[in-house]
N, C-alpha and C. Protein backbone atom coordinates (compact mmCIF):
# COMPACT_ATOMS: atom_id res chain seq x y z
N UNK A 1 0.85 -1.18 0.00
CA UNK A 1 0.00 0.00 0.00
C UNK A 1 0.90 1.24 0.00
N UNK A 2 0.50 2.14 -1.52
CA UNK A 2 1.58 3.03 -1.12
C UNK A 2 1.61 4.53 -0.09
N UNK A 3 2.34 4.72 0.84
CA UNK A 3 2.34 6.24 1.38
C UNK A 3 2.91 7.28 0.74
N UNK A 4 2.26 8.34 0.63
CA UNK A 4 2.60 9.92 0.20
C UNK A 4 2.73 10.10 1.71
N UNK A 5 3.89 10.88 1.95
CA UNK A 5 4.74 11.36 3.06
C UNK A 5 4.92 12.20 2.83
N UNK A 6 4.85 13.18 3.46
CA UNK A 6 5.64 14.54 3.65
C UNK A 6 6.40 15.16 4.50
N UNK A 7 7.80 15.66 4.33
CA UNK A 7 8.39 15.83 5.84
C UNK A 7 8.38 17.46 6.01
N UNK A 8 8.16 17.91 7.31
CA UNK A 8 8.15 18.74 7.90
C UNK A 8 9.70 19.01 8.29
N UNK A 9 10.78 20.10 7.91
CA UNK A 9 12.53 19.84 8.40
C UNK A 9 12.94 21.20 8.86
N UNK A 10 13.04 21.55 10.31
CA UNK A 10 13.80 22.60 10.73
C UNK A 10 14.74 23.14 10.35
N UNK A 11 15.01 24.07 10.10
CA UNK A 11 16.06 24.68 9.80
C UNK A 11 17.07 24.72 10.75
N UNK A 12 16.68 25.30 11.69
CA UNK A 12 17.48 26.17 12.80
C UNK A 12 18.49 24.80 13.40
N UNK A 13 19.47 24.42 13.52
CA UNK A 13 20.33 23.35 14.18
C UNK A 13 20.78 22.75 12.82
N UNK A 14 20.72 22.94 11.41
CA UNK A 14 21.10 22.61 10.72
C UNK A 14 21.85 21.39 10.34
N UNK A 15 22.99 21.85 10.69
CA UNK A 15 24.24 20.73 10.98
C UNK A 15 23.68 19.45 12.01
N UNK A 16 22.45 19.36 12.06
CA UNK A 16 21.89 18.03 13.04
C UNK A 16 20.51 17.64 11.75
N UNK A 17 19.88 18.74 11.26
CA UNK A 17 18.64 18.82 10.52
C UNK A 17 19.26 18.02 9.05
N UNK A 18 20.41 18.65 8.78
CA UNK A 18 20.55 18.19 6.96
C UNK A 18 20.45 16.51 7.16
N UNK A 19 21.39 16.23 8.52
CA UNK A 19 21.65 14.59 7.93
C UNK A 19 20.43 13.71 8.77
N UNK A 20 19.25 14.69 9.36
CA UNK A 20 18.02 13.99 9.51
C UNK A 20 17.27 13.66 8.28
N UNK A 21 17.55 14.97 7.61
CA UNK A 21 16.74 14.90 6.54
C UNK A 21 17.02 14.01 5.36
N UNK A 22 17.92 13.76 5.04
CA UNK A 22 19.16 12.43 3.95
C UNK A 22 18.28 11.30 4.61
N UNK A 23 18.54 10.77 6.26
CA UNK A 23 18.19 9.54 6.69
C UNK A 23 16.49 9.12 6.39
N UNK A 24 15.65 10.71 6.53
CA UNK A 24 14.42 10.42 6.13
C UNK A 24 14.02 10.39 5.00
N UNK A 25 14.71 10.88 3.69
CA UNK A 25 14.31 10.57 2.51
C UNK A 25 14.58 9.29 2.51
N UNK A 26 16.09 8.74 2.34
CA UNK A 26 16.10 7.33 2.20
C UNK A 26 15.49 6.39 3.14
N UNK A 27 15.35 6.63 4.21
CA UNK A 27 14.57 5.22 4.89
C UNK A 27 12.77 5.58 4.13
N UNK A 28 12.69 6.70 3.87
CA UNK A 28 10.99 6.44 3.26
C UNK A 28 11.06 5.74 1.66
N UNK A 29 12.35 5.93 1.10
CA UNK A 29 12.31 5.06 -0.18
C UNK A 29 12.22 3.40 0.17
N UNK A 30 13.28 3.47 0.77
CA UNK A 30 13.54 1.79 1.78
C UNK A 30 12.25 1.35 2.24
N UNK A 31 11.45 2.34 2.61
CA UNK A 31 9.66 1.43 3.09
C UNK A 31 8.94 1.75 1.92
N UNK A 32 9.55 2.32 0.68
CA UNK A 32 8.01 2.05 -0.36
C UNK A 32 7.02 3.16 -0.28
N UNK A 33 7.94 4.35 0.44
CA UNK A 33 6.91 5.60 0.73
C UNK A 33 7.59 6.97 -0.27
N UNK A 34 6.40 7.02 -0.69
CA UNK A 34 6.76 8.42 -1.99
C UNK A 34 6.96 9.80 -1.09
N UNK A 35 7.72 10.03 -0.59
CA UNK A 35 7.74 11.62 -0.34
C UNK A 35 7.19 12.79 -1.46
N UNK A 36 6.22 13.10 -0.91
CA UNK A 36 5.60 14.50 -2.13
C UNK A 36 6.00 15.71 -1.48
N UNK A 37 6.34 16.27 -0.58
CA UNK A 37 6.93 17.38 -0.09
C UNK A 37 7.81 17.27 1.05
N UNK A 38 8.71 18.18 0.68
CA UNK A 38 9.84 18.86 1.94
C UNK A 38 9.43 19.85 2.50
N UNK A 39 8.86 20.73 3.39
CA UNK A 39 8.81 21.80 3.93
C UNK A 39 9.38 22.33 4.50
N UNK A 40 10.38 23.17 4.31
CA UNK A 40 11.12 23.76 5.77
C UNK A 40 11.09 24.62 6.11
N UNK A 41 11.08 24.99 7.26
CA UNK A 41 10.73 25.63 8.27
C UNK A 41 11.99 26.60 9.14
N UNK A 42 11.84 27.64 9.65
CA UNK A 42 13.11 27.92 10.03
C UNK A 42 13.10 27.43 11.68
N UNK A 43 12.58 26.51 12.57
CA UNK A 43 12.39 25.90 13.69
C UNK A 43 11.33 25.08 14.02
N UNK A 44 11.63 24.61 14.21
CA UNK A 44 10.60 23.22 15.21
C UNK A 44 9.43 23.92 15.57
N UNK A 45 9.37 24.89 16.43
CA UNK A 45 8.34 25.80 17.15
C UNK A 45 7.41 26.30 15.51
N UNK A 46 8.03 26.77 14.60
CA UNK A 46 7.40 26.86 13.37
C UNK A 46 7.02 25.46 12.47
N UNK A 47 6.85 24.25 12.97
CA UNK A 47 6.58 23.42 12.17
C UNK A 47 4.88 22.90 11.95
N UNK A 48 4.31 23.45 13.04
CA UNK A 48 2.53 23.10 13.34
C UNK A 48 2.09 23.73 12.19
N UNK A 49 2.92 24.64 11.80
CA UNK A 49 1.82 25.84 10.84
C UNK A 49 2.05 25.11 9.44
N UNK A 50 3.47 24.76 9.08
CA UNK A 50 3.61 23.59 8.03
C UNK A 50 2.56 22.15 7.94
N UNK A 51 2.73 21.42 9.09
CA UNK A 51 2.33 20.67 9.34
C UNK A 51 0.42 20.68 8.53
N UNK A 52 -0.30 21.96 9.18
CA UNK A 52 -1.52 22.14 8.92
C UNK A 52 -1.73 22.36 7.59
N UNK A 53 -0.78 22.83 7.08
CA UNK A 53 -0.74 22.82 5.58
C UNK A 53 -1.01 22.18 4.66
N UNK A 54 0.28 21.22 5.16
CA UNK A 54 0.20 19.75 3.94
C UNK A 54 -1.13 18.81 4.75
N UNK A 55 -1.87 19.03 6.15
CA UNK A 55 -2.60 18.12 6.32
C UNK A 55 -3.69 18.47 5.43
N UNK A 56 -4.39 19.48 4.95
CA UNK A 56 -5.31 19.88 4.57
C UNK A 56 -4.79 19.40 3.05
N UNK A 57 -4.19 18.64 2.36
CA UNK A 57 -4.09 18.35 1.00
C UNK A 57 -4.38 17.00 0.99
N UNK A 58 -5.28 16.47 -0.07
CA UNK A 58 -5.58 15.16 -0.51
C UNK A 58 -4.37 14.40 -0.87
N UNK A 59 -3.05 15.01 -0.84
CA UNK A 59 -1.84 14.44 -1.73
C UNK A 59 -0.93 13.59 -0.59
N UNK A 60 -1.13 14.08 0.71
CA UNK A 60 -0.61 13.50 1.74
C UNK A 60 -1.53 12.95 2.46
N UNK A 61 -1.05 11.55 2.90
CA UNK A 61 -1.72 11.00 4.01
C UNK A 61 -1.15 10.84 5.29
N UNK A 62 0.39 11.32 5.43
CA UNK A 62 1.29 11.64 6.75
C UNK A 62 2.01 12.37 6.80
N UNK A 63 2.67 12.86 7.73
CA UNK A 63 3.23 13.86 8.03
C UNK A 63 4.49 13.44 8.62
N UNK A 64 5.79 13.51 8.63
CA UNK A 64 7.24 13.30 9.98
C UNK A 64 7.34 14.72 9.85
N UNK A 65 7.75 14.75 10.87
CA UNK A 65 8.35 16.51 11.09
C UNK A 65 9.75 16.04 12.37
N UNK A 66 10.74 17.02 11.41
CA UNK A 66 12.17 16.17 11.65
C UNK A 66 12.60 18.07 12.42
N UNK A 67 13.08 17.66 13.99
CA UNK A 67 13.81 18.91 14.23
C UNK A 67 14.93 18.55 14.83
N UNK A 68 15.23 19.71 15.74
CA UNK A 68 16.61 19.25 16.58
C UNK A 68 16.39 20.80 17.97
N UNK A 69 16.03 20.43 18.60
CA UNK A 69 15.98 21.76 20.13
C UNK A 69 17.01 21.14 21.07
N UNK A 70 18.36 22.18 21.13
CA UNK A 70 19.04 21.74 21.55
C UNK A 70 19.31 22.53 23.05
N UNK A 71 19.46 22.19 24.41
CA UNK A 71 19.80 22.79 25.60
C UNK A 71 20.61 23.86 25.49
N UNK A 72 19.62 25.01 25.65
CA UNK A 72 21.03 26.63 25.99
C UNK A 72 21.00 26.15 27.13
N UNK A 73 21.24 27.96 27.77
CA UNK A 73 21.44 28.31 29.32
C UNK A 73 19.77 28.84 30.29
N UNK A 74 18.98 28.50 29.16
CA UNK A 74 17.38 29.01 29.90
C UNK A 74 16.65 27.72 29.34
N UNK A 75 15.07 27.70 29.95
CA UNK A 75 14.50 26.57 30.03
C UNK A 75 13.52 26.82 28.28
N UNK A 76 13.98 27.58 27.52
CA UNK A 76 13.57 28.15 25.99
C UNK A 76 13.55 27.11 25.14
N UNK A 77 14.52 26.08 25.21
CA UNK A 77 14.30 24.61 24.49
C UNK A 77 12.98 23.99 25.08
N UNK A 78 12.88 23.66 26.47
CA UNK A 78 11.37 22.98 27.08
C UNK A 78 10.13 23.38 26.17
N UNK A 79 9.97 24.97 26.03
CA UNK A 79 9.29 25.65 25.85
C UNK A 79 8.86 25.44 24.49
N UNK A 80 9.94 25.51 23.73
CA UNK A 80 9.70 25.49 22.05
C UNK A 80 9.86 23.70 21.67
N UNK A 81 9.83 22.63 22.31
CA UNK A 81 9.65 21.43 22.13
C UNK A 81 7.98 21.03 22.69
N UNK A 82 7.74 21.44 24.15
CA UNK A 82 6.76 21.16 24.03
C UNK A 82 5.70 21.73 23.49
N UNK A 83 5.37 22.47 23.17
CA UNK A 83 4.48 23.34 22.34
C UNK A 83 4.56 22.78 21.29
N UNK A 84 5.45 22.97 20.38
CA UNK A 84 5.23 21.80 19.21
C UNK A 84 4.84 20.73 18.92
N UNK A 85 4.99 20.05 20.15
CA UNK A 85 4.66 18.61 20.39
C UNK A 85 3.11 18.52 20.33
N UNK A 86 2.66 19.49 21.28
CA UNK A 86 1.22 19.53 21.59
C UNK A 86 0.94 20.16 20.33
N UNK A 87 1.04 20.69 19.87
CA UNK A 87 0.36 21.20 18.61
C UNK A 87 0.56 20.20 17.69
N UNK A 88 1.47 19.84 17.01
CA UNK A 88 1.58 18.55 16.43
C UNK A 88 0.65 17.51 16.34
N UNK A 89 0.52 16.96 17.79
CA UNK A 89 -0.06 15.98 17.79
C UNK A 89 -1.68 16.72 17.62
N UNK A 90 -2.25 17.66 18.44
CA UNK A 90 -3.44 18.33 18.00
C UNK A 90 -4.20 18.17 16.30
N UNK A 91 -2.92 18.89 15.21
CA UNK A 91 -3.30 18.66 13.96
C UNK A 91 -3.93 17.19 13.61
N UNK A 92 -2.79 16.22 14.21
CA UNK A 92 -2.99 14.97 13.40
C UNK A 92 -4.45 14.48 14.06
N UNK A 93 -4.77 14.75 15.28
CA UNK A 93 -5.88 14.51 15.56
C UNK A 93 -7.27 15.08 14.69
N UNK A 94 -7.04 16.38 15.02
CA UNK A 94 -8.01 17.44 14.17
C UNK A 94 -7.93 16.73 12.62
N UNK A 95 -6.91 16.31 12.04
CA UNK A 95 -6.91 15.81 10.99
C UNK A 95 -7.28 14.86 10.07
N UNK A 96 -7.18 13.86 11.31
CA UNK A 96 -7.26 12.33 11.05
C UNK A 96 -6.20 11.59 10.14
N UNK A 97 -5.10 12.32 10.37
CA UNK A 97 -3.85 11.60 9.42
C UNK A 97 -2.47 11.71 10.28
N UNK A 98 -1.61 10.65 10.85
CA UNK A 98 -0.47 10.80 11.03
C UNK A 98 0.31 11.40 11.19
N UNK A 99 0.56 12.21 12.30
CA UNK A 99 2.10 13.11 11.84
C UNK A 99 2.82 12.64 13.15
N UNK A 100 4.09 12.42 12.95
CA UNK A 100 5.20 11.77 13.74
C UNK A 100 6.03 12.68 14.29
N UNK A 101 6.58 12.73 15.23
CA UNK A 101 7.53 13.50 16.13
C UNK A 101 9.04 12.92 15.71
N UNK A 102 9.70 14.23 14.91
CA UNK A 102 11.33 13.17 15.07
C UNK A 102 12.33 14.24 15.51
N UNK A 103 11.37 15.17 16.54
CA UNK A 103 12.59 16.15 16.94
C UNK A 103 13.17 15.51 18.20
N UNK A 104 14.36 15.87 18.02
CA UNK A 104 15.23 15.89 19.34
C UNK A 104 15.02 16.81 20.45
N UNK A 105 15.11 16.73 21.73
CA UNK A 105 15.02 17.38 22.64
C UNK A 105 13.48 17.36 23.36
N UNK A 106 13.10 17.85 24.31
CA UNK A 106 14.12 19.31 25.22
C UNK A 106 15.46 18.57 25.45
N UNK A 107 16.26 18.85 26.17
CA UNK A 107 17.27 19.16 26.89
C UNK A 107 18.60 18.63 26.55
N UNK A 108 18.68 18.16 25.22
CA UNK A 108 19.58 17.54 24.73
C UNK A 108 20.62 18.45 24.37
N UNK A 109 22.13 18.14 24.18
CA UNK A 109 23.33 18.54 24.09
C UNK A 109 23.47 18.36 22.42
N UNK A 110 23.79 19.91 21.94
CA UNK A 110 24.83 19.13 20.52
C UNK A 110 25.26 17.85 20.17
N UNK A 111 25.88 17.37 21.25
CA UNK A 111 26.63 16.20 20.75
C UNK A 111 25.56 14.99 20.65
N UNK A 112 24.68 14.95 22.07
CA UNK A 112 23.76 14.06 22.00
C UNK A 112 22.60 14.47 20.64
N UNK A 113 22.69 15.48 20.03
CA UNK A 113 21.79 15.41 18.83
C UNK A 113 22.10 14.82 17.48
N UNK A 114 23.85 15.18 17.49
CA UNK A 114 24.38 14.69 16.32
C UNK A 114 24.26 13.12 16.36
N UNK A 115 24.50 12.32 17.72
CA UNK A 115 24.54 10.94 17.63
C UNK A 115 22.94 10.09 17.75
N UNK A 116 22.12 11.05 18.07
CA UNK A 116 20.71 10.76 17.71
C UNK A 116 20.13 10.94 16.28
N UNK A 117 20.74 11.50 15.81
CA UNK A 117 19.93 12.50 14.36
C UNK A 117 19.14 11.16 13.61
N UNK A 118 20.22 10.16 13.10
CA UNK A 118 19.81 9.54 12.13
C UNK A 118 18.69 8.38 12.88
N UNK A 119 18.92 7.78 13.91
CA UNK A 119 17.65 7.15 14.29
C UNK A 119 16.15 7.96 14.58
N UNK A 120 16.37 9.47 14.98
CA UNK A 120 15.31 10.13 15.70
C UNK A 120 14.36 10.40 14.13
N UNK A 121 15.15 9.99 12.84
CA UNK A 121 14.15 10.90 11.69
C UNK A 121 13.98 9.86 11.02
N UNK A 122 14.79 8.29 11.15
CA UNK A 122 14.47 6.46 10.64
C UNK A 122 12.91 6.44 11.41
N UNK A 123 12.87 6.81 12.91
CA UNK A 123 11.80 6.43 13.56
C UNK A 123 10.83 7.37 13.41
N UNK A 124 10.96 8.69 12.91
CA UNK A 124 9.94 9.30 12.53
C UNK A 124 9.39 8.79 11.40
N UNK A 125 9.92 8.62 10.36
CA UNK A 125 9.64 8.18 9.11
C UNK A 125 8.95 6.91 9.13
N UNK A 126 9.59 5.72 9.55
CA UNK A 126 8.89 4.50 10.11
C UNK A 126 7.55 4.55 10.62
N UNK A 127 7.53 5.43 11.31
CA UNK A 127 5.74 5.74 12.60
C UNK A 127 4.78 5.81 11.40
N UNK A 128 5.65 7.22 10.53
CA UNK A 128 4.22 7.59 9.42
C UNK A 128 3.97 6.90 8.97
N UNK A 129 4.66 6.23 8.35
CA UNK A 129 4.22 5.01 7.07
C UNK A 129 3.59 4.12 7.41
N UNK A 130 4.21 3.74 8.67
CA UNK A 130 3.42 2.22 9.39
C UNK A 130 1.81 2.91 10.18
N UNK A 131 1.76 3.87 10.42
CA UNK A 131 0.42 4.60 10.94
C UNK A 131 -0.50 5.15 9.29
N UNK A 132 0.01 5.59 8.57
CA UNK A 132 -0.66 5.89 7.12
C UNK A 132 -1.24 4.66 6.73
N UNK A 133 -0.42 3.43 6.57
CA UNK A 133 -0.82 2.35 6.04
C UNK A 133 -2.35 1.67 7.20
N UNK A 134 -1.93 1.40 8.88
CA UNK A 134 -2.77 1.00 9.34
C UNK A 134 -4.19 1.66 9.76
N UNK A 135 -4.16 3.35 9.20
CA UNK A 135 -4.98 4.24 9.34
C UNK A 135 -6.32 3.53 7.80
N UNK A 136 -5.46 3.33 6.74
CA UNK A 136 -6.10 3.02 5.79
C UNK A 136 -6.81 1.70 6.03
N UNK A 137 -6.38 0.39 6.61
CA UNK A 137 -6.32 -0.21 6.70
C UNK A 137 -7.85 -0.39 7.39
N UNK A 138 -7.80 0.41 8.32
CA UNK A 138 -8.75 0.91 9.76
C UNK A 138 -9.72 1.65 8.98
N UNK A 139 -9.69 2.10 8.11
CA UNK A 139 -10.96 2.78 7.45
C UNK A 139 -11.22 1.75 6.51
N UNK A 140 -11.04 0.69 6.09
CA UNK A 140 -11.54 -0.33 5.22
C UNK A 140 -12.19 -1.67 5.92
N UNK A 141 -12.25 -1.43 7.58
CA UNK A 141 -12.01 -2.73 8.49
C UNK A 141 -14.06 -2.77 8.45
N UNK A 142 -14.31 -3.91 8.38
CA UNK A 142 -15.50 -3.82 9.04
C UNK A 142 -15.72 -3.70 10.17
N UNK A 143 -15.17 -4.56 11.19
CA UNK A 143 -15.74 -4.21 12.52
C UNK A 143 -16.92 -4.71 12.99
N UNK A 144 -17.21 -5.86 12.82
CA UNK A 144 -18.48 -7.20 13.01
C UNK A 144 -18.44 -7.21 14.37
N UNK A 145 -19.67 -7.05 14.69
CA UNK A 145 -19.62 -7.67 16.19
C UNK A 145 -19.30 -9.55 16.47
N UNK A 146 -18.54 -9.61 17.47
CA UNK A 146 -18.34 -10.56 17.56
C UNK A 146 -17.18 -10.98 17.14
N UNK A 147 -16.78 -10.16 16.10
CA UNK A 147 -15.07 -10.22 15.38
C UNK A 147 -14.11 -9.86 15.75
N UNK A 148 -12.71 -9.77 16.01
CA UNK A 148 -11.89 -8.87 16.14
C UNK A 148 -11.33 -8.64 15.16
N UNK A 149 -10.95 -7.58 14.75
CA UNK A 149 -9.82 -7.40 13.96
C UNK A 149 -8.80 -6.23 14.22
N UNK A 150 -7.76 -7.36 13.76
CA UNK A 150 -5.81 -6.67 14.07
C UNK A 150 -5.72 -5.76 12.92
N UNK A 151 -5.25 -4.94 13.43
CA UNK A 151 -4.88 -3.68 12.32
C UNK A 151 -3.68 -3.34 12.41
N UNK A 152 -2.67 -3.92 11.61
CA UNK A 152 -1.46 -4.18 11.87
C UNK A 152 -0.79 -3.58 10.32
């Protein structure tokens, strides 16, 4: 079943964002998922407004949104991770389509972002596709009483 994906990619941390973004194109080729848009964004905290974007198009059925919020000297990373988060997840609800979390942080260190990057945007990418596919899956299910069915 094929997924149209779209990634959501921060700007701001760059040097952590470019080689999220490499790992999420190719692991969505590797699952059989068409990426139809890149969006980027100049921060994480700016990615909900992307996000609402491509949800409102028939062309996507998921969303990854790939960042990196890395620990200053004030609690301004907490702040701009969780908010995103909650908004994030809000759209996909309001939406009824997928969108995956593959930012790093709060409170993470440079270094701990660079050695996270490439799994944090494999496992974003992974969520959508495997949630796009079982979303479809789930809208085709009957649902018999008396039945169960795995939506896997």
């Amino acid at each position: 079943m094929k997924v149209r994906l779209a990634l959501v990619v921060s700007e701001f941390n760059y040097d952590v964002t470019r080689v999220m973004e490499e790992k999420a194109l190719s692991h969505a080729r590797f699952l059989g998922a068409e990426v139809v848009a890149v969006y980027r964004v100049p921060g994480s905290f700016d990615a909900p407004f992307a996000v609402a974007q491509l949800l409102r198009s028939d062309a996507v059925d998921a969303v990854a949104v790939i960042g990196a919020v890395i620990q200053g000297e004030t609690k301004h990373d907490e702040v701009v991770a969780h908010q995103a988060a909650r908004k994030i997840l809000d759209l996909a609800i309001e939406h009824g389509k997928p969108v995956t979390l593959g930012i790093i942080g709060p409170g993470a260190t440079r270094m701990q972002a660079i050695e996270r990057a490439e799994e944090y945007a494999r496992r974003a990418v992974e969520a959508a596709v495997k949630m796009a596919r079982r979303a479809k899956k789930a809208a085709q299910a009957t649902l018999e009483e008396g039945k169960t069915e795995i939506i896997e």
